[in-house]
C-alpha atoms as a PDB file:
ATOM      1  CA  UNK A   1       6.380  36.926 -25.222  1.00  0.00           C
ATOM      2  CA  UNK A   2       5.486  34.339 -22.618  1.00  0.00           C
ATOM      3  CA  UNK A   3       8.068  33.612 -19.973  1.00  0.00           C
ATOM      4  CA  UNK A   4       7.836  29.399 -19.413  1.00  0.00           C
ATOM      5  CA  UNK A   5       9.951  27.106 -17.618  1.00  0.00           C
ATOM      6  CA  UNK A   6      10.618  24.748 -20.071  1.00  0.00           C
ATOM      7  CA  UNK A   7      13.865  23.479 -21.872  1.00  0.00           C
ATOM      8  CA  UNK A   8      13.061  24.244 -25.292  1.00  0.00           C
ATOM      9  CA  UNK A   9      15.427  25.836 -27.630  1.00  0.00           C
ATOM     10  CA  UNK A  10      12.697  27.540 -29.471  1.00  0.00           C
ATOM     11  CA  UNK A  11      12.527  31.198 -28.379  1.00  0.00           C
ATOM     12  CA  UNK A  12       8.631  31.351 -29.417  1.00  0.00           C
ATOM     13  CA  UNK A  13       7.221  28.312 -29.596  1.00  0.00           C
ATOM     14  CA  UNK A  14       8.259  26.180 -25.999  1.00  0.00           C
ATOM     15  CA  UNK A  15       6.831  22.949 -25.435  1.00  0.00           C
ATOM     16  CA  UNK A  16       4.367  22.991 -22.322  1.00  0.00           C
ATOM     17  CA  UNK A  17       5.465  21.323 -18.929  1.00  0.00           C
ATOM     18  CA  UNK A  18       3.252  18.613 -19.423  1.00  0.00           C
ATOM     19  CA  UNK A  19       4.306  17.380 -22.842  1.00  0.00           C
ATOM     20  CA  UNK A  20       7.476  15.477 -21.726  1.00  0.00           C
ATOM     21  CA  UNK A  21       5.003  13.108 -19.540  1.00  0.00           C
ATOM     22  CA  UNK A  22       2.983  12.929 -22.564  1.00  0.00           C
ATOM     23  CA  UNK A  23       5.954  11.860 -24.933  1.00  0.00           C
ATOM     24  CA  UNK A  24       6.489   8.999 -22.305  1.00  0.00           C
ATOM     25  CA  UNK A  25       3.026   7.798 -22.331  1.00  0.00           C
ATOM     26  CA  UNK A  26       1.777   8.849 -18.746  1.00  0.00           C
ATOM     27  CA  UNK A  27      -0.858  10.772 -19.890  1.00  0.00           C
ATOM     28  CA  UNK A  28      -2.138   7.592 -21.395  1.00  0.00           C
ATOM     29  CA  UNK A  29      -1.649   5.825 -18.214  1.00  0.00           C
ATOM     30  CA  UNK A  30      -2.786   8.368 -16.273  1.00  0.00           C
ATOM     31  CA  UNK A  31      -6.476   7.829 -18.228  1.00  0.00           C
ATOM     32  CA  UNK A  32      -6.677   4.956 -17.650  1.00  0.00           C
ATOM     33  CA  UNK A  33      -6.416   4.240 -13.823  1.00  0.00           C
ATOM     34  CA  UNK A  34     -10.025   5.370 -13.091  1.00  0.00           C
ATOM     35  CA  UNK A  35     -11.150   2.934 -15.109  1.00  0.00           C
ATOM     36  CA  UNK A  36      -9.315   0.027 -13.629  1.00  0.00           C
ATOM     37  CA  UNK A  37     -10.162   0.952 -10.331  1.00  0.00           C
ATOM     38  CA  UNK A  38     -13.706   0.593 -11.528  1.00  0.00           C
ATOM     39  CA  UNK A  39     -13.105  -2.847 -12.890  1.00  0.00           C
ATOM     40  CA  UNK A  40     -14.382  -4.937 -10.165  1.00  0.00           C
ATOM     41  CA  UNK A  41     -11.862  -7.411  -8.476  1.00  0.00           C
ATOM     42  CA  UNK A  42     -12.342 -11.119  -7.212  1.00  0.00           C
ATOM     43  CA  UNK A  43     -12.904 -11.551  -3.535  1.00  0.00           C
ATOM     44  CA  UNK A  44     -11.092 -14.962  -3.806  1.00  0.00           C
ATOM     45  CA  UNK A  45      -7.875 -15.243  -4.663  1.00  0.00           C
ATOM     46  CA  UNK A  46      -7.185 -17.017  -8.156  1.00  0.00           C
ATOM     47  CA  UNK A  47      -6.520 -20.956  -8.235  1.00  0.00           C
ATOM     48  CA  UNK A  48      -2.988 -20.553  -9.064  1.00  0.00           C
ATOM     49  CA  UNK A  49      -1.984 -19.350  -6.045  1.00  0.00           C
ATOM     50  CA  UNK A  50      -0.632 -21.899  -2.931  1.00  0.00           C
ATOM     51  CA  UNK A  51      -0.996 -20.725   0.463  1.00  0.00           C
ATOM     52  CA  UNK A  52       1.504 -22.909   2.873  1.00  0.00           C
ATOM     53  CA  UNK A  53       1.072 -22.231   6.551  1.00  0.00           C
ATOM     54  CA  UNK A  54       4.111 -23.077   8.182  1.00  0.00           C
ATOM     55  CA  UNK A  55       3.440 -26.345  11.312  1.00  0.00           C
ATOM     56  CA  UNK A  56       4.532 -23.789  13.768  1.00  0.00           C
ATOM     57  CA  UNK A  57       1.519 -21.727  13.809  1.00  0.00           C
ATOM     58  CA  UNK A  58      -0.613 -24.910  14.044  1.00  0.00           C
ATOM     59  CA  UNK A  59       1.047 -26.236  17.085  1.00  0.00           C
ATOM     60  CA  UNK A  60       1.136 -22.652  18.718  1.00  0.00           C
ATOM     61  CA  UNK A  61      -2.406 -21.681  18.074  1.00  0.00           C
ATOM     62  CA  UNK A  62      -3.429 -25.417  18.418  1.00  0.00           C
ATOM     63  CA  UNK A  63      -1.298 -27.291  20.942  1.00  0.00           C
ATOM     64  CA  UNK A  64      -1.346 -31.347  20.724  1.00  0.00           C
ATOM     65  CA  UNK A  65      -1.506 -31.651  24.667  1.00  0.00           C
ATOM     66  CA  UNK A  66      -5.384 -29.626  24.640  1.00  0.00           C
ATOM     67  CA  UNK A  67      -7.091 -31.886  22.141  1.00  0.00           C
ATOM     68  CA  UNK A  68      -7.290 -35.040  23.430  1.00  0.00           C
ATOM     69  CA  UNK A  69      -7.995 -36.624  19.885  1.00  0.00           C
ATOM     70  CA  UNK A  70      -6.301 -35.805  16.093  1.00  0.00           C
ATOM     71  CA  UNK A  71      -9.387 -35.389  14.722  1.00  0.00           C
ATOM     72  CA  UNK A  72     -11.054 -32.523  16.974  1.00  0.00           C
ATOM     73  CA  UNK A  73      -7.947 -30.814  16.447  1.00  0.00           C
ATOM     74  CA  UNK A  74      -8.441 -31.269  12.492  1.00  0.00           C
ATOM     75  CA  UNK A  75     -12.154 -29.921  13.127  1.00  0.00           C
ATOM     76  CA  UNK A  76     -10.577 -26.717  14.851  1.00  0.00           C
ATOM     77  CA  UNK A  77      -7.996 -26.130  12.279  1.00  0.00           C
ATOM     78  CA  UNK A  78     -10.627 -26.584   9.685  1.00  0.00           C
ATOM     79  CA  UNK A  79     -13.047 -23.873  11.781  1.00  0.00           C
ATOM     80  CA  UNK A  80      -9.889 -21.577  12.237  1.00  0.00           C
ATOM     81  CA  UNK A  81      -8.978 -21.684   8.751  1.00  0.00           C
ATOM     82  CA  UNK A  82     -12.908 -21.697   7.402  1.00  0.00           C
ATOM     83  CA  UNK A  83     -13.979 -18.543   9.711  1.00  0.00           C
ATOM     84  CA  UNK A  84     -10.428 -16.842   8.184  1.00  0.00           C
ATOM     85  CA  UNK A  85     -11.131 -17.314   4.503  1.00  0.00           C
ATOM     86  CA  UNK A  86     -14.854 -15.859   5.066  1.00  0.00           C
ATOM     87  CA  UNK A  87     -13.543 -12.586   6.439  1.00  0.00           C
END
């Protein structure tokens, strides 16, 4: 008779290691991760998602005092954020 390391009350018949994962379905799961790793995923993120940049970061990487005018400073911010997003 086969020695096993299982915790079967059945002398003869012992359940294999594996089939307590496979009772709780992570077999199944287990099957199926190649296959979403294959699935191919957006570059962009989806619509529903907000992306807030807190003023701080703006007036550190873009202090008021170097741009003379609001709207070159816009036209950075927009370059910053534009050169960012393509990456």
């Amino acid at each position: 008779m086969c020695i096993r390391d299982s915790w079967s009350n059945n002398e003869y018949y012992s359940a294999p290691l594996w089939y307590a994962s496979y009772l709780a379905g992570w077999i199944d799961i287990a099957g199926m991760v190649p296959a979403f790793l294959k699935k191919p995923m957006p570059i962009r993120s989806p619509g529903n998602w907000h992306i807030q940049i807190p003023y701080a970061f703006w007036d550190r990487q873009f202090p008021a005092n170097q741009f003379g005018n609001l709207d070159l400073r816009k036209a950075a911010i927009e370059q910053y954020m534009d050169v960012a997003i393509s990456r």
